[in-house]
Protein backbone atom coordinates (compact mmCIF):
# COMPACT_ATOMS: atom_id res chain seq x y z
CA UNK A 1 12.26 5.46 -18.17
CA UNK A 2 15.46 5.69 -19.99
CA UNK A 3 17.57 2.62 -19.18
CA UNK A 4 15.98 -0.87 -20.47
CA UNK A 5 13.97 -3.07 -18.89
CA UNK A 6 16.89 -5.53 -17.87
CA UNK A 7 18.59 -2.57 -16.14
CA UNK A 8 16.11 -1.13 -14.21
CA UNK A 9 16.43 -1.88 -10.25
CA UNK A 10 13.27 -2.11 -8.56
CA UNK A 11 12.64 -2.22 -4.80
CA UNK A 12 9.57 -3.07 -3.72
CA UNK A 13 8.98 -3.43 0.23
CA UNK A 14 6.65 -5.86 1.84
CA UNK A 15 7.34 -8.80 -1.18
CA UNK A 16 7.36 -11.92 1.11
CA UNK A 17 3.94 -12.42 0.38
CA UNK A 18 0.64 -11.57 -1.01
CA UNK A 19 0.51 -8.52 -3.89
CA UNK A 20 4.65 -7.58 -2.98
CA UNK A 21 5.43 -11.65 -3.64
CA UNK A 22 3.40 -11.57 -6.95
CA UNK A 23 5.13 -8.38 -7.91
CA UNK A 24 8.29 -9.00 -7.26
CA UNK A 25 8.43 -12.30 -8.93
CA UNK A 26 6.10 -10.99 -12.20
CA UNK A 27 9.12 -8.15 -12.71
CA UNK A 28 11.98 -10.71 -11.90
CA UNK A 29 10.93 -13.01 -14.55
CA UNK A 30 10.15 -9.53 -16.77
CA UNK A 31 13.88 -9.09 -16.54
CA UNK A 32 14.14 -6.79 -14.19
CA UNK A 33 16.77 -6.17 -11.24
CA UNK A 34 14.55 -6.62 -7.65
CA UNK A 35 15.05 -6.37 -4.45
CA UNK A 36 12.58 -6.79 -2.12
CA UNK A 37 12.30 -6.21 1.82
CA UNK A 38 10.58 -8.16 4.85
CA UNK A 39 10.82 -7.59 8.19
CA UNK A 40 12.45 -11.27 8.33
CA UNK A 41 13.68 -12.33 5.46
CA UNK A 42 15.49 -15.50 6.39
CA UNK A 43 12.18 -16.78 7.05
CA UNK A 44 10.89 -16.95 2.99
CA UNK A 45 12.98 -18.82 -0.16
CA UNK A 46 12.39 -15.97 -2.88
CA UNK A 47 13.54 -15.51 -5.95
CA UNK A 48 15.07 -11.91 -5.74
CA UNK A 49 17.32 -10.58 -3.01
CA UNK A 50 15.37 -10.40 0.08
CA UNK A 51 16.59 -7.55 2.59
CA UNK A 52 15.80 -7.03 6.35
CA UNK A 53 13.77 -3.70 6.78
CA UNK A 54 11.45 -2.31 8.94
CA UNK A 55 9.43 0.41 8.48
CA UNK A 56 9.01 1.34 11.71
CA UNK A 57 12.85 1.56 12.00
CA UNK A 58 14.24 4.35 10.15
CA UNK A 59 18.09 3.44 10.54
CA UNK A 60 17.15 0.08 9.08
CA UNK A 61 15.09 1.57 5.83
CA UNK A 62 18.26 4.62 5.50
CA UNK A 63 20.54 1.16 5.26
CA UNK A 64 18.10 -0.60 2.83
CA UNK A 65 18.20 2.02 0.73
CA UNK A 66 22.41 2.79 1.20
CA UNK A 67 22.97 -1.58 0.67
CA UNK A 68 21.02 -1.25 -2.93
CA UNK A 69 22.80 2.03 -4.55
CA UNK A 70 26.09 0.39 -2.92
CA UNK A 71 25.50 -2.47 -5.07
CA UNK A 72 23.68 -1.03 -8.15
CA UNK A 73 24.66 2.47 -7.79
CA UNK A 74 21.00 3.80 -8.20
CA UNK A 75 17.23 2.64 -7.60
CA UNK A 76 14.78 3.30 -10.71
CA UNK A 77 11.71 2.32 -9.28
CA UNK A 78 10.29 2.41 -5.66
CA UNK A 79 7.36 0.51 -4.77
CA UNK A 80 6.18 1.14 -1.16
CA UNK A 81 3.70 -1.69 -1.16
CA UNK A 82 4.21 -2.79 2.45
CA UNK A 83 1.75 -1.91 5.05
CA UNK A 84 -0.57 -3.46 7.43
CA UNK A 85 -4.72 -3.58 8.30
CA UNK A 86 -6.33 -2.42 11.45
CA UNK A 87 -9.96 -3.65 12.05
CA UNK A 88 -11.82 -2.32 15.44
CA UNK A 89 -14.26 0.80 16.71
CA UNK A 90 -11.99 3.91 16.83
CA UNK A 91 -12.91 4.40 20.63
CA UNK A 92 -11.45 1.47 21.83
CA UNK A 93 -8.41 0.92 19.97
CA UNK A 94 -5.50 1.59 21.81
CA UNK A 95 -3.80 5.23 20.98
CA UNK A 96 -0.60 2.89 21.25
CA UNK A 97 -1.78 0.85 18.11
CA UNK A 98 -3.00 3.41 16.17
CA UNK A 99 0.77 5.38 16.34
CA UNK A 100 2.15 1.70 15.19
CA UNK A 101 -0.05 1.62 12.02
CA UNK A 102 0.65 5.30 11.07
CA UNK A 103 4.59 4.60 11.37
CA UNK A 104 3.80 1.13 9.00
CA UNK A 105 1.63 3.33 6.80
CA UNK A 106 2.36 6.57 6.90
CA UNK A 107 5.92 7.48 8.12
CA UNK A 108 7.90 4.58 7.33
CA UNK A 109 7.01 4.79 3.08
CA UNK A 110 8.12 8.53 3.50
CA UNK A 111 10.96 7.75 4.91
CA UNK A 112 11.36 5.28 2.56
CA UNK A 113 11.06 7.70 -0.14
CA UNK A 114 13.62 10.67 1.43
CA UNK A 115 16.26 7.90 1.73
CA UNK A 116 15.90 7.09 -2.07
CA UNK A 117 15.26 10.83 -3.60
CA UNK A 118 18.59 12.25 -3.64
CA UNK A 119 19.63 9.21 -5.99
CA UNK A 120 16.89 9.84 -8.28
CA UNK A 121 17.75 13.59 -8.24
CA UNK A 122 21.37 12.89 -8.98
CA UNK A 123 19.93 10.16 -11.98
CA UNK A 124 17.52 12.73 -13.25
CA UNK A 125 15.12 10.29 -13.34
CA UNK A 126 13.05 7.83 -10.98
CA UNK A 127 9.73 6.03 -10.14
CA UNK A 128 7.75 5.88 -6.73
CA UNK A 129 4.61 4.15 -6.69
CA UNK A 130 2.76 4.10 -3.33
CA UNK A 131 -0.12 1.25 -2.94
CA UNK A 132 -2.48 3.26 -0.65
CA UNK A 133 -6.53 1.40 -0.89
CA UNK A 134 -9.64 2.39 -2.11
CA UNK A 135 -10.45 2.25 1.35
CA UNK A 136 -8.65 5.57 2.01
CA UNK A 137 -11.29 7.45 -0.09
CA UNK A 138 -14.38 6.74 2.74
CA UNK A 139 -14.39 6.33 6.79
CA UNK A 140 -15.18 2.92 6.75
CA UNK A 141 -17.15 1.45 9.66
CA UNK A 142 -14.39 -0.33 12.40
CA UNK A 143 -11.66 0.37 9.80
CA UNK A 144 -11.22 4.46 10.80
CA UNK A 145 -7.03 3.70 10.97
CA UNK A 146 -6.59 2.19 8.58
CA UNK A 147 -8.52 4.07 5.93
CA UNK A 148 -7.08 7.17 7.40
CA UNK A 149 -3.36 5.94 7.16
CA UNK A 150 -4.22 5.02 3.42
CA UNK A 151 -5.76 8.62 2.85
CA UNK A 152 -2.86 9.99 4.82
CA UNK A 153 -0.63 7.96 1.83
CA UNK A 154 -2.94 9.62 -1.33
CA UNK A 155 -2.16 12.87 0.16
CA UNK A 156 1.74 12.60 0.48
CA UNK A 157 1.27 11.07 -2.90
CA UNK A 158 -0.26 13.77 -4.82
CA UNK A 159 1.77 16.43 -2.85
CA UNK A 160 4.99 14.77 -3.75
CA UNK A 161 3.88 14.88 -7.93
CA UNK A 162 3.37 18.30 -7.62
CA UNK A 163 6.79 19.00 -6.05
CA UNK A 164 8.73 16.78 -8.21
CA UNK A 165 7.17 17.87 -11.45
CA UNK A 166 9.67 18.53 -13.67
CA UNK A 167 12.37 16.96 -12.36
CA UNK A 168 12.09 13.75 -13.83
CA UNK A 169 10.71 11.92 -10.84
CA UNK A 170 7.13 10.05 -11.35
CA UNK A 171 5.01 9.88 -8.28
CA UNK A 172 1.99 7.87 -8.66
CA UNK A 173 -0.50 6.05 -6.17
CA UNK A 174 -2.66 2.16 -6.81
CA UNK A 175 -5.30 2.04 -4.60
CA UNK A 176 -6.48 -1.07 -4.76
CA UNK A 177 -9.65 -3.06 -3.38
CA UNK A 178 -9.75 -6.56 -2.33
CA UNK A 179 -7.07 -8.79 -3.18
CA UNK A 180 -5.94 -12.07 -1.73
CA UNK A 181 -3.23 -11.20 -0.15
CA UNK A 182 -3.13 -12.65 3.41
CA UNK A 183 -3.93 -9.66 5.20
CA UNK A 184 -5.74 -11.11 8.16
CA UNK A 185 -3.09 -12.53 9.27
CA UNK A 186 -0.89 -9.18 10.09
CA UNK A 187 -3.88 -6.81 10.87
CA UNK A 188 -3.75 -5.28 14.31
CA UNK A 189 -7.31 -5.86 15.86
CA UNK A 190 -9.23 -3.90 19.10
CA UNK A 191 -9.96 -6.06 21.47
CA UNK A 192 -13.62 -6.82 21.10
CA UNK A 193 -15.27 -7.53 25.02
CA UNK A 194 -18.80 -8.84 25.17
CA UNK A 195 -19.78 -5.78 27.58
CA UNK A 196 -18.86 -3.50 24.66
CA UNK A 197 -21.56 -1.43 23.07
CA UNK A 198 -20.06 -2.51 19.74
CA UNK A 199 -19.65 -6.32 20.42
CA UNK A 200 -22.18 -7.36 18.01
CA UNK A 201 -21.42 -5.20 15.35
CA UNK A 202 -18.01 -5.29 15.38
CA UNK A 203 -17.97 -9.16 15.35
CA UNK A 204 -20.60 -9.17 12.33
CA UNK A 205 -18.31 -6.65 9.93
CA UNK A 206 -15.54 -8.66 10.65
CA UNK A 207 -16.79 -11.09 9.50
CA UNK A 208 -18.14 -9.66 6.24
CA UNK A 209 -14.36 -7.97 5.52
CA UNK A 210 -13.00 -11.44 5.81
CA UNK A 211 -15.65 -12.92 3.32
CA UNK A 212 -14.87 -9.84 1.02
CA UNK A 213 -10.68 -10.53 0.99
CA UNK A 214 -11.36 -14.12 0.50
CA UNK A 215 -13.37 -13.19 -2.52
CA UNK A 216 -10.97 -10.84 -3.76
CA UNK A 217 -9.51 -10.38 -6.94
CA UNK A 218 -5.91 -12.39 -7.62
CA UNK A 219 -2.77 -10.74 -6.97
CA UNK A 220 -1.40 -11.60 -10.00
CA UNK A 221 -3.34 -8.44 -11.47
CA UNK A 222 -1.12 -5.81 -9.48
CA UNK A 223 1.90 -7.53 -10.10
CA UNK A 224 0.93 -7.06 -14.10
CA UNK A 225 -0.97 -3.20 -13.28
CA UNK A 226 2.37 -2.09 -11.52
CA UNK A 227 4.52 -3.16 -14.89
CA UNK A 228 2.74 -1.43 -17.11
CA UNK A 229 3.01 1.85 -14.97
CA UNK A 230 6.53 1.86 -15.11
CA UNK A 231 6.84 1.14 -18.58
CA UNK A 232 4.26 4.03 -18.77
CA UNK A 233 6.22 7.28 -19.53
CA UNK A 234 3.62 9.63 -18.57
CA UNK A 235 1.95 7.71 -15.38
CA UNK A 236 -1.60 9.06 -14.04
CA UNK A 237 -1.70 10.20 -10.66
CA UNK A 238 -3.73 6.81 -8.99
CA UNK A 239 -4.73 4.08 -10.91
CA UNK A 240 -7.65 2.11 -9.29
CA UNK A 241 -7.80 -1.36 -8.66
CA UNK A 242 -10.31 -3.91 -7.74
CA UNK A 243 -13.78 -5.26 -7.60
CA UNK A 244 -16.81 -3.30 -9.75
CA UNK A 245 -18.42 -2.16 -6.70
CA UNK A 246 -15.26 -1.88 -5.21
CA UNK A 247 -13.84 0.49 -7.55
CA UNK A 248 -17.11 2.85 -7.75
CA UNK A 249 -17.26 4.02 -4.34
CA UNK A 250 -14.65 6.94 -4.83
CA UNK A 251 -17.55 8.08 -7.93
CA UNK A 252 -19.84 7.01 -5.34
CA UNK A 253 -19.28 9.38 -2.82
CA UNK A 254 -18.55 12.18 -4.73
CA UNK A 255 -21.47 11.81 -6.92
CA UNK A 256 -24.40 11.04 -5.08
CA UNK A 257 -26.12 13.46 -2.36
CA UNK A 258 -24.87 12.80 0.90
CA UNK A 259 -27.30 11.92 2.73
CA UNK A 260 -28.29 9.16 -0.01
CA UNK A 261 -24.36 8.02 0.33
CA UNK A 262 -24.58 7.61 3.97
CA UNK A 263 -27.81 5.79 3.71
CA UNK A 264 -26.41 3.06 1.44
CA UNK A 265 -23.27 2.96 3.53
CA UNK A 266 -25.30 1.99 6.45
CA UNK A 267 -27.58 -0.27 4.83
CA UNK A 268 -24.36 -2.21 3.06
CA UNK A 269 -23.16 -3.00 6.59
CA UNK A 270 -26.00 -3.50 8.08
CA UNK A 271 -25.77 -0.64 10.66
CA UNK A 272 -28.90 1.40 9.19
């Protein structure tokens, strides 16, 4: 990136809390311009503009994105961190639910980034890092959406480096593993009867995720990953993120036979 650090405008969506908080206030204090977006933002004392937007609203993310270059008169960085969790057995989540976290996921970051490219095309230069998960490399058991939507993200990711190659435009995706980031709190979640077939299980994985984002790493360690991209001039496609074990299972699946993959998949959640 050309300009200096204390130039540079960042906007980051999703930074009233968790790994978008930590972010936003790391590059703040790293001298950097920020603006960050929640879906309420008079509801959070920050310590970077906070602006209303909703990714499932696309007049509201086109304004976002309008409010900033009015200001600044460009964006140099886009981080589409925002996003939410879905936990529940793909058969009984409602289709309704499942179109809500693809628009948070999915469509809403792409929109994102079609309001911001013709700025960065006009600049001749630009940023966009997309936080997909490492959970979008495997169908995880009662979290089908939302590994999907994250490998839905990877995709768009890698499609958009190819496009903008050359044009001065960096695409790159984090896909990180457990953090402690709050999550639980915003995920949608299937109702779970006691007369379904997947009561038990369902209730027991829970569960486990919860012990495993408790346990997770501090988000503190994006905030400082996600600097050191953008002063990166030559950015890899994905950077992973997270736990050992965490972190493996991409190498995991590719690597090992697939019936020996499925086998410790099973046995790790207890399913096998």
């Amino acid at each position: 990136m050309s300009r200096s650090v204390s130039r540079s405008i960042v906007l980051i969506t999703g930074a009233s809390s968790g790994m978008g908080l930590a972010t936003a206030d790391f590059l703040t204090r790293k001298g950097y311009r920020v603006y960050g977006t929640s879906r309420r933002p008079e509801k959070y004392e920050v310590s970077f503009p906070l602006l209303a937007m909703d990714y499932t609203d696309p007049e509201s993310i086109r304004r976002t994105a309008t409010e900033i270059l009015q200001r600044e008169g460009r964006i140099d960085v886009l981080i589409n961190n925002g996003g939410r969790g879905m936990i529940g057995p793909l058969a009984e989540t409602p289709s309704s639910d499942m179109h809500a976290l693809y628009e948070t996921n999915v469509f809403g970051p792409l929109e994102l980034i079609k309001a911001v490219l013709p700025a960065m095309h006009e600049q001749g230069e630009g940023l966009i890092i997309n936080i997909s998960s490492i959970a979008g490399f495997a169908g995880l058991p009662f979290r089908g959406g939302y590994s999907s939507s994250k490998a839905a993200l990877m995709i768009l990711s890698e499609t958009l480096r190819f496009e903008l190659h050359g044009s001065g435009i960096r695409v790159t995706d984090i896909a990180p593993g457990d953090f402690r980031t709050g999550i639980a709190q915003k995920r949608f979640y299937a109702p779970n009867r006691p007369d379904s077939p997947y009561y038990e299980q369902y209730e027991r994985i829970l569960r486990q995720i919860d012990e495993e984002v408790d346990s997770g790493l501090p988000p503190e360690m994006m905030a400082r990953l996600i600097e050191k991209i953008i002063r990166t001039p030559r950015p890899k496609m994905q950077y992973r993120i997270g736990p050992f074990m965490q972190k493996m299972l991409p190498a995991a699946k590719a690597l090992l036979p697939q019936f020996l993959y499925e086998k410790i998949m099973l046995k790790m959640y207890g399913l096998g």
